[in-house]
N, C-alpha and C. Protein backbone atom coordinates (compact mmCIF):
# COMPACT_ATOMS: atom_id res chain seq x y z
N UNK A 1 4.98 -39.64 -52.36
CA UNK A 1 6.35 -39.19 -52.39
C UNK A 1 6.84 -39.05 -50.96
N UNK A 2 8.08 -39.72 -50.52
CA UNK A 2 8.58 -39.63 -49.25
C UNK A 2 9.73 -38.45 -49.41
N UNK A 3 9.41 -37.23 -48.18
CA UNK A 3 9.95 -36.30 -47.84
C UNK A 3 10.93 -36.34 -47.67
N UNK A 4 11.53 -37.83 -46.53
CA UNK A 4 12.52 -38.01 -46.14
C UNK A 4 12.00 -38.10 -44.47
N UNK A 5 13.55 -38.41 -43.52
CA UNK A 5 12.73 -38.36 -42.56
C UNK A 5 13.24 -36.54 -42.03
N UNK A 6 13.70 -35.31 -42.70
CA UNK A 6 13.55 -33.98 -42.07
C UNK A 6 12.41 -33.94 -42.18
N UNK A 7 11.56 -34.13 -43.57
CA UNK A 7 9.86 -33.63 -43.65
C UNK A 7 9.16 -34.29 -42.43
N UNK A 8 9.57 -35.60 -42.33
CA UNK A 8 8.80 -35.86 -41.30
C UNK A 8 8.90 -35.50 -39.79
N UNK A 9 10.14 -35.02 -39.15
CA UNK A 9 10.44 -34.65 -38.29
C UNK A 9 9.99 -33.18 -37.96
N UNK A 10 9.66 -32.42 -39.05
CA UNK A 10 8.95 -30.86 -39.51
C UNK A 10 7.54 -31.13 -39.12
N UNK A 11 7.44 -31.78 -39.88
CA UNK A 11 5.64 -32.02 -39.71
C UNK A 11 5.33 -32.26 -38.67
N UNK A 12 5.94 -33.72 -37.67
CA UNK A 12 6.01 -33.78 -36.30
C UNK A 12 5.61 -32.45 -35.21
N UNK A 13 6.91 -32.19 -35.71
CA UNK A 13 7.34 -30.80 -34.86
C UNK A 13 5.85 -29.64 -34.87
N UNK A 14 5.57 -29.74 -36.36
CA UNK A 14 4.46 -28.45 -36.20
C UNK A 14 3.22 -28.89 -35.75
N UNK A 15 3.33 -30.34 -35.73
CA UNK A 15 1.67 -30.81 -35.18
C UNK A 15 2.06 -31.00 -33.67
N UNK A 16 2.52 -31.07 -33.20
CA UNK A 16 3.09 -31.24 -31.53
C UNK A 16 2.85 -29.68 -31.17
N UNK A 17 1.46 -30.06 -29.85
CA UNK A 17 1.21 -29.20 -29.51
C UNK A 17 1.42 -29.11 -27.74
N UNK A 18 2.47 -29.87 -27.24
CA UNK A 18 3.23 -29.92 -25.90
C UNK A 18 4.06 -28.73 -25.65
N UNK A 19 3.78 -28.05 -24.62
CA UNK A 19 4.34 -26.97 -24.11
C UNK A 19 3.20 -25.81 -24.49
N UNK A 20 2.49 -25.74 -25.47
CA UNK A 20 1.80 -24.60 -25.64
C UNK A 20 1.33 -24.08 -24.37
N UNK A 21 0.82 -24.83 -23.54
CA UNK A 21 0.01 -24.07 -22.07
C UNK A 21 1.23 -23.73 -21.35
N UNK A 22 2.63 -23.99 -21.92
CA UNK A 22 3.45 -23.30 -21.11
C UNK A 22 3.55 -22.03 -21.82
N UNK A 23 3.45 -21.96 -23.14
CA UNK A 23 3.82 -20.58 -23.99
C UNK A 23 2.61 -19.62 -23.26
N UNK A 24 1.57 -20.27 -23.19
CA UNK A 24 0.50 -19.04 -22.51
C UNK A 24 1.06 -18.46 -21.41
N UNK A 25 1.23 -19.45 -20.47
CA UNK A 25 1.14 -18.78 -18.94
C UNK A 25 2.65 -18.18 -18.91
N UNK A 26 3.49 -18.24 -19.53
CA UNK A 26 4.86 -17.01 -19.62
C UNK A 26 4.37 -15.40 -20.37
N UNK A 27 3.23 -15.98 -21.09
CA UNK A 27 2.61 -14.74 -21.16
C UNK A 27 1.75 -13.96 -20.63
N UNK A 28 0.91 -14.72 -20.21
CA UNK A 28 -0.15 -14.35 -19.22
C UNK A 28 0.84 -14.06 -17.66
N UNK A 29 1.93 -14.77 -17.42
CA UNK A 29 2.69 -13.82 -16.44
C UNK A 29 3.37 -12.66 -16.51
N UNK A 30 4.25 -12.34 -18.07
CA UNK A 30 4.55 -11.51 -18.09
C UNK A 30 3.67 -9.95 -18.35
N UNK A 31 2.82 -10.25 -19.08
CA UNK A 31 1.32 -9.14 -18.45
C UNK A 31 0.86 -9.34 -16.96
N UNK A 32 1.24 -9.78 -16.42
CA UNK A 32 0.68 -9.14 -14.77
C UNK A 32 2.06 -8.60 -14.35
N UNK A 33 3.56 -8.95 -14.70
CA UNK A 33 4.39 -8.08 -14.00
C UNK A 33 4.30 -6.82 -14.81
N UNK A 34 4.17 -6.89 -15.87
CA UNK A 34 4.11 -5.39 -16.76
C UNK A 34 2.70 -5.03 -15.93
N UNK A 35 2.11 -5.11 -15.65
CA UNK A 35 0.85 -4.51 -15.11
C UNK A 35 1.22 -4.03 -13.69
N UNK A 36 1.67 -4.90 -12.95
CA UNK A 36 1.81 -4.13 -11.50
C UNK A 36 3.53 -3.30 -12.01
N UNK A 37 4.14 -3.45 -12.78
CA UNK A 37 5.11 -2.69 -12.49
C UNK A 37 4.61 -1.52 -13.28
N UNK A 38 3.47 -1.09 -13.77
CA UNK A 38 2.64 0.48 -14.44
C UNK A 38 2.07 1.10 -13.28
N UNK A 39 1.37 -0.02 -12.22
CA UNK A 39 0.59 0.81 -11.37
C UNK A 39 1.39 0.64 -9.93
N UNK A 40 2.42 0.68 -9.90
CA UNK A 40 4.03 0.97 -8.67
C UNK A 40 4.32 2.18 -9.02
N UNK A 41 4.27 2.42 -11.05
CA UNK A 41 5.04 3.41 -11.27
C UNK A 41 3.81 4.77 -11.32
N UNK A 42 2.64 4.58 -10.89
CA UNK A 42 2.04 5.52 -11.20
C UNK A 42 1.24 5.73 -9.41
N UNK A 43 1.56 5.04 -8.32
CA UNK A 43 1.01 4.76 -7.43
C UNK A 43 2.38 5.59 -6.27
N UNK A 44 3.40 5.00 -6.68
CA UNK A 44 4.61 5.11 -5.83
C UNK A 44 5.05 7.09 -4.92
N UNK A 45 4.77 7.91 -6.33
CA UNK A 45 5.02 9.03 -5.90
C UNK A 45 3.66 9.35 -4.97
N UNK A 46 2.35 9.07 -4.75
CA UNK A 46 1.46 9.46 -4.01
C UNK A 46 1.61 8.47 -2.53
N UNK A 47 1.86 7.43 -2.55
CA UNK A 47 2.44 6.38 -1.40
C UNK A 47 3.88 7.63 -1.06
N UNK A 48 5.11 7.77 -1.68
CA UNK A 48 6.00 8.79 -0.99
C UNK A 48 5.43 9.99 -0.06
N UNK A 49 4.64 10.53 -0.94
CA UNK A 49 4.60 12.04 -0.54
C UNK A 49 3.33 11.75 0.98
N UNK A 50 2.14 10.68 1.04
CA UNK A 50 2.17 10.01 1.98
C UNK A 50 2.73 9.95 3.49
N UNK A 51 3.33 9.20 2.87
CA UNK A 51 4.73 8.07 4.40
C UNK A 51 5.00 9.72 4.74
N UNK A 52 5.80 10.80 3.52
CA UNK A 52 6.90 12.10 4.36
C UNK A 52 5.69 12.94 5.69
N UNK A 53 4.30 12.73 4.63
CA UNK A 53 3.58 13.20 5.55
C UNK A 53 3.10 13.05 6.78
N UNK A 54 2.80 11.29 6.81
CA UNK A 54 2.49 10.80 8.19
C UNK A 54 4.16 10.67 9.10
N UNK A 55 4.98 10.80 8.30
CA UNK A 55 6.08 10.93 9.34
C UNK A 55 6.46 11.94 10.13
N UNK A 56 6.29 13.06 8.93
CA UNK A 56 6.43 14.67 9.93
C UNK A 56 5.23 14.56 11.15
N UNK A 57 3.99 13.86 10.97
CA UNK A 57 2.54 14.12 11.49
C UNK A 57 3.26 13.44 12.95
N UNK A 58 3.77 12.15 12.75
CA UNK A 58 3.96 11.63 14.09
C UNK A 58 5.05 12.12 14.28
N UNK A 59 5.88 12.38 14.01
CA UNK A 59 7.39 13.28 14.75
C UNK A 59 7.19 14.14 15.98
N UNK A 60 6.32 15.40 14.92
CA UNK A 60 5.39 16.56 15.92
C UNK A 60 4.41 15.99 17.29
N UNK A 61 4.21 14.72 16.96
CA UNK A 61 3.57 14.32 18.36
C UNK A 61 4.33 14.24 19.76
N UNK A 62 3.88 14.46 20.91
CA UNK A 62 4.93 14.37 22.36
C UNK A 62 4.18 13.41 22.62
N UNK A 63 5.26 12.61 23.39
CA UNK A 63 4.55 11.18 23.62
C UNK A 63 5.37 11.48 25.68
N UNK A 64 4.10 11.77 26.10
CA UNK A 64 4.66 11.77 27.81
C UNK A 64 4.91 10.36 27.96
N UNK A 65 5.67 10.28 28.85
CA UNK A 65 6.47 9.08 29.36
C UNK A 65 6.20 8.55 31.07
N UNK A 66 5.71 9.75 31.73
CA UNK A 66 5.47 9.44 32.63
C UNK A 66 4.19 10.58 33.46
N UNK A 67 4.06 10.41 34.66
CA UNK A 67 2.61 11.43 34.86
C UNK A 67 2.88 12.98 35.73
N UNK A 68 4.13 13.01 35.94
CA UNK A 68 5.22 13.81 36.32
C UNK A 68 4.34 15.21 35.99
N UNK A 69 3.92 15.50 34.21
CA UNK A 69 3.66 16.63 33.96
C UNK A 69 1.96 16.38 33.95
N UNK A 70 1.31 15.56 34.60
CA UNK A 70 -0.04 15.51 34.11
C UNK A 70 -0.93 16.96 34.55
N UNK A 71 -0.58 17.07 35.58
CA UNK A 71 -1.69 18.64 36.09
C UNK A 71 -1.88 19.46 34.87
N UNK A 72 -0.49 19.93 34.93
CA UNK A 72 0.18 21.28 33.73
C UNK A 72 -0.95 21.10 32.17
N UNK A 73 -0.45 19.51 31.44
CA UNK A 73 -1.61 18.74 30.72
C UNK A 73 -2.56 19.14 30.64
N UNK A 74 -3.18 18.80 31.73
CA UNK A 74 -4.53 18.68 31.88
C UNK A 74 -5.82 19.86 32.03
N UNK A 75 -4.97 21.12 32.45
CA UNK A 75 -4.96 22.12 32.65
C UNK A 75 -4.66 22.91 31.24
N UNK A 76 -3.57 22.22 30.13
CA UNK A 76 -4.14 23.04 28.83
C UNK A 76 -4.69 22.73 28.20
N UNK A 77 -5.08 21.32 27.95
CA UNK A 77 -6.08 21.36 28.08
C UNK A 77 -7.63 21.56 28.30
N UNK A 78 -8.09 21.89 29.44
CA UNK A 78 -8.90 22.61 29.34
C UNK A 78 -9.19 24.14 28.98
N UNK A 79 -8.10 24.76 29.33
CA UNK A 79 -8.35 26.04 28.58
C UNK A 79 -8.17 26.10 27.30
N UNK A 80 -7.64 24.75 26.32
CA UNK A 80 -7.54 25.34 25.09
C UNK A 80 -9.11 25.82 24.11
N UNK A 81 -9.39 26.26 23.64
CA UNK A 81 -10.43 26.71 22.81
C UNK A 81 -10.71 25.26 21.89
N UNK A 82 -12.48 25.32 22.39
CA UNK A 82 -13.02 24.02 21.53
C UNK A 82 -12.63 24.12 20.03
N UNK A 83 -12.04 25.15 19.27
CA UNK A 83 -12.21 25.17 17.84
C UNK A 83 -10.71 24.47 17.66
N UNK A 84 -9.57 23.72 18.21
CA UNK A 84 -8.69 23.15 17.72
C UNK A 84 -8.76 21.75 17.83
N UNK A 85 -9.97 21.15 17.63
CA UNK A 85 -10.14 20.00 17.43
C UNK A 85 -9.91 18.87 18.38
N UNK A 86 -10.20 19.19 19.31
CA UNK A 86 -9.62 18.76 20.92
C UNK A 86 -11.18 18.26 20.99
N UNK A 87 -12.22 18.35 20.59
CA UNK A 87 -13.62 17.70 21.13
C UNK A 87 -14.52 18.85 21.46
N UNK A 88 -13.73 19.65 22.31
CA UNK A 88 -14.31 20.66 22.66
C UNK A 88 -14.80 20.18 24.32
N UNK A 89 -15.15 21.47 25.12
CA UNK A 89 -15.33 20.69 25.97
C UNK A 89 -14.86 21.72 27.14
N UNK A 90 -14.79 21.40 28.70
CA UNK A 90 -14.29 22.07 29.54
C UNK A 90 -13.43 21.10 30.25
N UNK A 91 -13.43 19.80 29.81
CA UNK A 91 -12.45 18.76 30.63
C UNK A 91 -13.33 18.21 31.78
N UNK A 92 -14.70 18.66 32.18
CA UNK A 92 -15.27 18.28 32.97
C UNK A 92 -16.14 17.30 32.99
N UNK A 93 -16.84 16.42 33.87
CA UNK A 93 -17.41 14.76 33.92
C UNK A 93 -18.67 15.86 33.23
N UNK A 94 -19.33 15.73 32.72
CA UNK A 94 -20.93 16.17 32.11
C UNK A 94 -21.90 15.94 33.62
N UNK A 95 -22.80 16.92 33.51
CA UNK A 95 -23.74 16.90 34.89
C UNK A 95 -24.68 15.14 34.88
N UNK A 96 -24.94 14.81 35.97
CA UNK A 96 -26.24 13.75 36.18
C UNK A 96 -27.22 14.34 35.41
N UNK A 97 -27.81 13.52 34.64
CA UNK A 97 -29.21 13.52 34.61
C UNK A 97 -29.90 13.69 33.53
């Protein structure tokens, strides 16, 4: 019994398996943007709070510009107390030997 040619153009159609490796990889892409856009959204507030931190951290830094104040420096240096993380130390070359 002849279908006609819609049956046959149906049948065609469902045995034609061209484009399928395109149907995958639109899926297999759209699971990696759903994937990195979960771990942006779960990553992002610890990256913020971060950056505010290392920004205040370097703000508070003095950055001398020239050697104008070096004595003064160098001098609080050494008196500051080894327990603020300075190395510790008296500022002095270590003895020979």
């Amino acid at each position: 019994m002849d279908d006609g040619w819609i049956g046959r153009m149906v049948r065609e159609f469902l045995k034609d398996e061209n484009g399928a490796v395109t149907v995958d990889w639109v899926v297999l892409t759209a699971a990696s943007v759903g994937m990195g856009l979960a771990v942006m959204e779960i990553v992002s507030g610890s990256v913020e709070n971060f950056s505010t931190d290392l920004a205040d951290y370097m703000q508070a830094i003095e950055i001398r510009t020239t050697f104008a104040e070096w004595d003064a420096f160098r001098a609080d240096q050494i008196a500051a107390p080894a327990d603020e993380g300075d190395g510790g130390g008296n500022g002095e070359d270590p003895p020979d030997g």
